[in-house]
Structures are given as C-alpha cells and as structure tokens.
N, C-alpha and C. Protein backbone atom coordinates (compact mmCIF):
# COMPACT_ATOMS: atom_id res chain seq x y z
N UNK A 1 -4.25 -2.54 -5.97
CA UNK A 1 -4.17 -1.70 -7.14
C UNK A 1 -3.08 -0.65 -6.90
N UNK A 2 -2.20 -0.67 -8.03
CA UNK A 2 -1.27 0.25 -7.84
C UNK A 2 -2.07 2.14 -8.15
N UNK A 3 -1.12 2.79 -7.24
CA UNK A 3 -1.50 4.37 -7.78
C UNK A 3 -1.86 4.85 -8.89
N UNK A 4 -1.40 5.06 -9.92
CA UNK A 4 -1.09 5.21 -11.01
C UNK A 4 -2.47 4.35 -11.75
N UNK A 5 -3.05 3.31 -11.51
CA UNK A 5 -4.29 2.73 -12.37
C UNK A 5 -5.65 3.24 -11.14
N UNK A 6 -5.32 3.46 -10.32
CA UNK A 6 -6.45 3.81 -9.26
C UNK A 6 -6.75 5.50 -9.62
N UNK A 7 -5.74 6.03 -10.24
CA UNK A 7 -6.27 7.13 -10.52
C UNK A 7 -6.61 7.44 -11.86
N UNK A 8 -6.41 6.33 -12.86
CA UNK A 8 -6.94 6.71 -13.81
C UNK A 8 -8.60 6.24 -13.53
N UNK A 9 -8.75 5.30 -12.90
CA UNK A 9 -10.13 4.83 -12.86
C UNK A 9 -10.78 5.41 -11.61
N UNK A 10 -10.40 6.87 -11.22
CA UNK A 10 -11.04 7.93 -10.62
C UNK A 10 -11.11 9.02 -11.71
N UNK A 11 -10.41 9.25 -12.55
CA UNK A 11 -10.42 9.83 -13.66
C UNK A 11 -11.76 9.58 -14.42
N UNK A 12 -12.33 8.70 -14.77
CA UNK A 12 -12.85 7.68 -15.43
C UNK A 12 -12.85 8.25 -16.93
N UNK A 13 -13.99 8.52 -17.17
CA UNK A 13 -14.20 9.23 -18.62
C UNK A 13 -13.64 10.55 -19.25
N UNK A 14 -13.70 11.13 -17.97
CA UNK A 14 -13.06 12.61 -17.95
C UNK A 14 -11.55 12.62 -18.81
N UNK A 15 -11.39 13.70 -19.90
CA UNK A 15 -10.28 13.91 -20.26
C UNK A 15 -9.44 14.04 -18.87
N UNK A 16 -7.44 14.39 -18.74
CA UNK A 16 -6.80 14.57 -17.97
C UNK A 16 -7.25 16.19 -17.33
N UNK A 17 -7.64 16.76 -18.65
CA UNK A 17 -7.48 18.31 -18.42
C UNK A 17 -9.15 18.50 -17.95
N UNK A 18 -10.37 17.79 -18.10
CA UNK A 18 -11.28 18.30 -17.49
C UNK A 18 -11.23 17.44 -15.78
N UNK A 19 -10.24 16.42 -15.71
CA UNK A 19 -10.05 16.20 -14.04
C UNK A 19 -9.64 16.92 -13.87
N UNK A 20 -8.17 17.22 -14.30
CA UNK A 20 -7.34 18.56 -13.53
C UNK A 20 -8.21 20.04 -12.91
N UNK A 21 -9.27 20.52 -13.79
CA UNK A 21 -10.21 21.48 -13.51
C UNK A 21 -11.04 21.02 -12.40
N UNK A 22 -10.85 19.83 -12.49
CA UNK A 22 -12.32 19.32 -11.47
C UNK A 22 -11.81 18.78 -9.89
N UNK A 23 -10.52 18.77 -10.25
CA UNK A 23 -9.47 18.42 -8.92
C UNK A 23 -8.55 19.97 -8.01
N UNK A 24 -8.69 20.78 -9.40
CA UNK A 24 -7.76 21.94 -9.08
C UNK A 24 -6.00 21.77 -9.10
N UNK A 25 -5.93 20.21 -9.47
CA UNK A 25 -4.45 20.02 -9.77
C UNK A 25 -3.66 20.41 -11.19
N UNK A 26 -2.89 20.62 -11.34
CA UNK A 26 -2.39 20.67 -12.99
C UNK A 26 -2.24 19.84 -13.92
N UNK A 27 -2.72 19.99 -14.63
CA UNK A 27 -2.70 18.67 -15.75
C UNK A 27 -1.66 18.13 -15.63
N UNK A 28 -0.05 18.98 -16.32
CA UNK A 28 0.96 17.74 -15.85
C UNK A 28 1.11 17.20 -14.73
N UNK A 29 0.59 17.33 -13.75
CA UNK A 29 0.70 16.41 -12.56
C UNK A 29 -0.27 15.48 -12.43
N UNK A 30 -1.84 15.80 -12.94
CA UNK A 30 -2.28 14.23 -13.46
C UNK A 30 -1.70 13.34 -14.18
N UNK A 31 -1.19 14.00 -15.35
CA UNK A 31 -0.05 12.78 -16.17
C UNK A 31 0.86 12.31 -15.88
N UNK A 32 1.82 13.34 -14.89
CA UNK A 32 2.46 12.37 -14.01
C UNK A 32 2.36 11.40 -13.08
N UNK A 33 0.96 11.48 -12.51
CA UNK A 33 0.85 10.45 -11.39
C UNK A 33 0.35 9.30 -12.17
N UNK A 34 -0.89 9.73 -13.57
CA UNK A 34 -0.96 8.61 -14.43
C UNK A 34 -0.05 7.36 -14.82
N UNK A 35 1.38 8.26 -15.28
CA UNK A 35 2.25 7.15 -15.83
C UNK A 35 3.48 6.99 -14.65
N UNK A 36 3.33 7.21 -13.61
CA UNK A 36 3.64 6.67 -12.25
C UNK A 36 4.94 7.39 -12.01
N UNK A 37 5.20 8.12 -12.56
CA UNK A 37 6.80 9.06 -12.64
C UNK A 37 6.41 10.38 -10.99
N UNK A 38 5.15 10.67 -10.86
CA UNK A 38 5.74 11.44 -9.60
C UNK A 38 4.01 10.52 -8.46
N UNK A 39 4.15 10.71 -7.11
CA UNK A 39 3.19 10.56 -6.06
C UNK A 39 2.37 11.69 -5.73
N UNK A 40 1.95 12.03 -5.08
CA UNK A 40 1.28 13.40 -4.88
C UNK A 40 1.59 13.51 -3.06
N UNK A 41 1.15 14.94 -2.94
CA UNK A 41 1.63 15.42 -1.55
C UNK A 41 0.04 15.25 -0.48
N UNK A 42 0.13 15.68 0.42
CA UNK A 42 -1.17 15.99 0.72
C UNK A 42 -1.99 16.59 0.13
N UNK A 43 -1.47 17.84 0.03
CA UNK A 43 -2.72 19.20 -0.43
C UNK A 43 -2.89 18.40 -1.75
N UNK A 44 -2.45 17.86 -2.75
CA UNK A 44 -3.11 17.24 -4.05
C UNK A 44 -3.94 15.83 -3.42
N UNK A 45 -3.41 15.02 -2.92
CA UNK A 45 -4.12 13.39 -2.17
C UNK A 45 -5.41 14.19 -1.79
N UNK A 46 -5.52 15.77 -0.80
CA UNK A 46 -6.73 16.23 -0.23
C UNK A 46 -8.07 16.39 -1.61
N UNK A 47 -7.33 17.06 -2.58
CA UNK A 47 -7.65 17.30 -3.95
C UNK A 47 -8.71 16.46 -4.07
N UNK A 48 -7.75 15.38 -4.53
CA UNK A 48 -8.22 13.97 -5.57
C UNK A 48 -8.96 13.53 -3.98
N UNK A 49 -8.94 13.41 -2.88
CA UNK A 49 -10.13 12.69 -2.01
C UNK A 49 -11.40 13.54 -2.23
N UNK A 50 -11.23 14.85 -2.24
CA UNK A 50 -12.61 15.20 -2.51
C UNK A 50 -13.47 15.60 -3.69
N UNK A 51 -12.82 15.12 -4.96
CA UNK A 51 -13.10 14.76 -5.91
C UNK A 51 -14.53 13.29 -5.68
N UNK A 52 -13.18 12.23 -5.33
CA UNK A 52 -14.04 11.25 -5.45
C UNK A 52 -14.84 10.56 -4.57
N UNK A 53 -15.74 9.44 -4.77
CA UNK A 53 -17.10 9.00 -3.39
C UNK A 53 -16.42 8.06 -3.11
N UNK A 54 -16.76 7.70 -1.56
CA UNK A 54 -16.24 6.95 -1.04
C UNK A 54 -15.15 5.39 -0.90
N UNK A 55 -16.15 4.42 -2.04
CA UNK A 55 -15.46 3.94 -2.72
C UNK A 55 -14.10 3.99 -3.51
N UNK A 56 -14.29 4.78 -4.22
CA UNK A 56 -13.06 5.94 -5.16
C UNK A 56 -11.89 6.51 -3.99
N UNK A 57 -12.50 6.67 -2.58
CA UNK A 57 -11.44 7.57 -1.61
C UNK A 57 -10.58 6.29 -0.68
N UNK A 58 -11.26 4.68 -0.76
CA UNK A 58 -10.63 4.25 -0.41
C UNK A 58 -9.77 3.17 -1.13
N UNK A 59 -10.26 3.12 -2.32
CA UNK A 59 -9.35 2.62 -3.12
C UNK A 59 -7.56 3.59 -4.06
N UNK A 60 -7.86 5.04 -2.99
CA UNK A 60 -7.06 5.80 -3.83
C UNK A 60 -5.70 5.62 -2.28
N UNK A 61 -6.60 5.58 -1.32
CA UNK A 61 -5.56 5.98 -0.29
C UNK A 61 -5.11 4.31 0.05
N UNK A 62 -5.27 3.25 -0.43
CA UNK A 62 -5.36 2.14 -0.17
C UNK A 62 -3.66 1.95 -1.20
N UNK A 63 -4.26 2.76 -2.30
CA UNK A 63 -2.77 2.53 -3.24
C UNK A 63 -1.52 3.48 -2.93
N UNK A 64 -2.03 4.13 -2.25
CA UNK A 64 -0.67 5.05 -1.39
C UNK A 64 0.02 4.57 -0.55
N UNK A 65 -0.64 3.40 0.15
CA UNK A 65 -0.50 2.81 1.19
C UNK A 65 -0.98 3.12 2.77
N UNK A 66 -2.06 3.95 2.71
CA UNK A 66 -2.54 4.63 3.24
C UNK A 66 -3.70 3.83 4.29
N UNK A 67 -4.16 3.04 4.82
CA UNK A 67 -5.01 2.00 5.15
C UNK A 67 -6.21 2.40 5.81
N UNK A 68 -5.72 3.38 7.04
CA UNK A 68 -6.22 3.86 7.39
C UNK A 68 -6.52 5.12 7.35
N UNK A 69 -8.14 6.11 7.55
CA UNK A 69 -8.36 7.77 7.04
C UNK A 69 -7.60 8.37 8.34
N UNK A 70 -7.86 8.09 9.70
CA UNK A 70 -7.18 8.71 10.49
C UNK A 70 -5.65 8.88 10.87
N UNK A 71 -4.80 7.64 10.45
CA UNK A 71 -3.26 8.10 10.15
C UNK A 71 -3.26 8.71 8.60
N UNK A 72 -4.43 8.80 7.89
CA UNK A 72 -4.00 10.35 6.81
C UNK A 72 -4.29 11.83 7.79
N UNK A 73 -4.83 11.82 8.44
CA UNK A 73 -5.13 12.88 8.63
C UNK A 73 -4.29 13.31 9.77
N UNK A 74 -3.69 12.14 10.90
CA UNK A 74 -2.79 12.51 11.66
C UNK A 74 -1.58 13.12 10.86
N UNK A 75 -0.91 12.26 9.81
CA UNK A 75 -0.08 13.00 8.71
C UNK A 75 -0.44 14.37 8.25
N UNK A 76 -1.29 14.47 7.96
CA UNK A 76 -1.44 15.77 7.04
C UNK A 76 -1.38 16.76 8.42
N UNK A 77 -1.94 16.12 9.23
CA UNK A 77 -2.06 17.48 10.61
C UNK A 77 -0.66 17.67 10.77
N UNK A 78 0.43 16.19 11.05
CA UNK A 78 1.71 16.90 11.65
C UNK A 78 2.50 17.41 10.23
N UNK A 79 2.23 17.00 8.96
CA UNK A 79 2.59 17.76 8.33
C UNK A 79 2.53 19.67 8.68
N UNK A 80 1.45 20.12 8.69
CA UNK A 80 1.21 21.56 9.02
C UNK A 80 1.54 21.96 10.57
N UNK A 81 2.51 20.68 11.19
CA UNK A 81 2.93 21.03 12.35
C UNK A 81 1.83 21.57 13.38
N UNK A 82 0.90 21.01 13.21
CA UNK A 82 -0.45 20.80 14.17
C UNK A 82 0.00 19.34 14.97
N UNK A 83 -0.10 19.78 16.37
CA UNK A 83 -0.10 18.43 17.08
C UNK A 83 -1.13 17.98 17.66
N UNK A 84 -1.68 16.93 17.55
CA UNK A 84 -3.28 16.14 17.96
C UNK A 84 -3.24 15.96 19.51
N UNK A 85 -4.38 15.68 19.65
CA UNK A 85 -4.57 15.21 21.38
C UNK A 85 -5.59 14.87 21.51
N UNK A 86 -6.18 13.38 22.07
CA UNK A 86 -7.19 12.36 22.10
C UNK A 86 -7.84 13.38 23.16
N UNK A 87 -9.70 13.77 23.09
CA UNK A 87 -10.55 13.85 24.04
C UNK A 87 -11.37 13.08 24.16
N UNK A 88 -11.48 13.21 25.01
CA UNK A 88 -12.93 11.90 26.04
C UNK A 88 -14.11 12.71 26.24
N UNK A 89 -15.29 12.73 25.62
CA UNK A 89 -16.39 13.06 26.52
C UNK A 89 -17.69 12.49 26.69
N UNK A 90 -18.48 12.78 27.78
CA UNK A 90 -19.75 11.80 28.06
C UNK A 90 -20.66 12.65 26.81
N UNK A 91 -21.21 11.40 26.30
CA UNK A 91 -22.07 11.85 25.37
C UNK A 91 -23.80 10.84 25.54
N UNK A 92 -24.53 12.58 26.19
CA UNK A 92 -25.94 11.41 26.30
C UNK A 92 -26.06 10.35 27.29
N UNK A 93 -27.03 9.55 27.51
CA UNK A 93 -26.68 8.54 28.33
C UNK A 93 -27.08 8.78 29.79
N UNK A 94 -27.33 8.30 30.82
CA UNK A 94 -27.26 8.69 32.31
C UNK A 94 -26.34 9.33 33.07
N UNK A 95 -25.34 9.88 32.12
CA UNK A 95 -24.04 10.32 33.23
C UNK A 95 -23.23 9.47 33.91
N UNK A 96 -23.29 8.50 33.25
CA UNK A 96 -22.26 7.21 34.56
C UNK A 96 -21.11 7.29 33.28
N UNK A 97 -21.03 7.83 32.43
CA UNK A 97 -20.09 7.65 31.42
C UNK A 97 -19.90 6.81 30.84
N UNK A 98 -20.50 5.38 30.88
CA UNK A 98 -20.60 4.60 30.16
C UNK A 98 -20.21 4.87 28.28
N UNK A 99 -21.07 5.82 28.08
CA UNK A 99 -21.84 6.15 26.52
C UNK A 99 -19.99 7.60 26.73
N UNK A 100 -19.24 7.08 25.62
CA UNK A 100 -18.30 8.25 25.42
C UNK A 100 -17.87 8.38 23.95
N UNK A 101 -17.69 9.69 23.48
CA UNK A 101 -17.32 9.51 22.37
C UNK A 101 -15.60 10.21 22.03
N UNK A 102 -14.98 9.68 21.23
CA UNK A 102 -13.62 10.36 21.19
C UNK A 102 -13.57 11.35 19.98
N UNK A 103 -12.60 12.15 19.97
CA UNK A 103 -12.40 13.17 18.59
C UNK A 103 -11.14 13.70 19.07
N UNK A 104 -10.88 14.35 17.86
CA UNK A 104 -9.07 14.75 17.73
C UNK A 104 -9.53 16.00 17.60
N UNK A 105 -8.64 16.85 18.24
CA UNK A 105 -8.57 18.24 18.48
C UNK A 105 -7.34 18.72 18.45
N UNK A 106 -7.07 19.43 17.16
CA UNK A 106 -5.63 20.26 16.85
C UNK A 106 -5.59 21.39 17.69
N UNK A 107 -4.25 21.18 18.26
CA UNK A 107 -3.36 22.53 19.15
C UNK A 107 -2.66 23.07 18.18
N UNK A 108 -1.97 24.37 18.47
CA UNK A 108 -0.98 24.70 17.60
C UNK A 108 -0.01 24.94 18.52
C-alpha cells in the first residue's frame, strides 16, 4: 500500500481537520500527504504512529518503507544526533547468563 492511501485509511471516518486535531499535525499537511505531493518527517511519522493501533502503525511505516520499528527509531535517534549502543544484561535466571536481554541506550 502506497503512503498516501494508508493514511487515508488511518484517517478513516474522521474529517482531515478532526485528524489533524487528533494527530497535532496541520491540516494542510494531512492533505498533502493525502494526495501524495509531500512525505512526512519524523516528529509528524511520531504523530500519526501514535495516533494509530498497531495494525494501523504497521501498515503506515510499511508504506514509508520503513520495515522494521527499530531502524525507525535508530533514524529518528540519529536524526536528534543521539548515538545508540547495544547493552547486554543477565536477566533472572541462575546467573550463568544464559537468560539475557538487550535494549538500546541513547548517549549524547
């Protein structure tokens, strides 16, 4: 699904101007992404993801080309010039480390 129909059918019923209120974006920039003339940046993509449920969040970042949530979020981090760094820690378990879990932790 291209951009531009993935967000009208996150839109759904909603006029442009009661999404725009409900996204915090500006109306003309819903209409623009509607009729496919502009893309959106992060801080609007952040918008419209937490607008919509899950379903709705991966069919929106799917039409961005977006595939995966964690290279959005590596993007949006080095966007704000935050640089990531993989941690390791034992979580639970007997202590042999077996049981580990990972998470991303922004430096500045």
């Amino acid at each position: 699904m291209e951009f531009p129909q993935a967000i009208t059918r996150m839109r759904g019923e909603r006029t442009q101007e009661q999404f725009a209120r409900d996204t915090g974006l500006a109306v003309d920039s819903i209409r623009s992404y509607e009729c496919g003339r502009r893309r959106p940046g992060y801080d609007a993509i952040t918008a419209l993801l937490r607008d919509g449920d899950p379903p709705q969040q991966r069919v929106l970042l799917e039409s961005l080309g977006i595939k995966d949530v964690m290279q959005f979020a590596e993007a949006l981090l080095a966007s704000a010039g935050v640089a990531t760094a993989t941690v390791t820690a034992t979580v639970g378990g007997n202590g042999s480390g077996d049981e580990t879990e990972e998470e991303t932790e922004g430096k500045e």
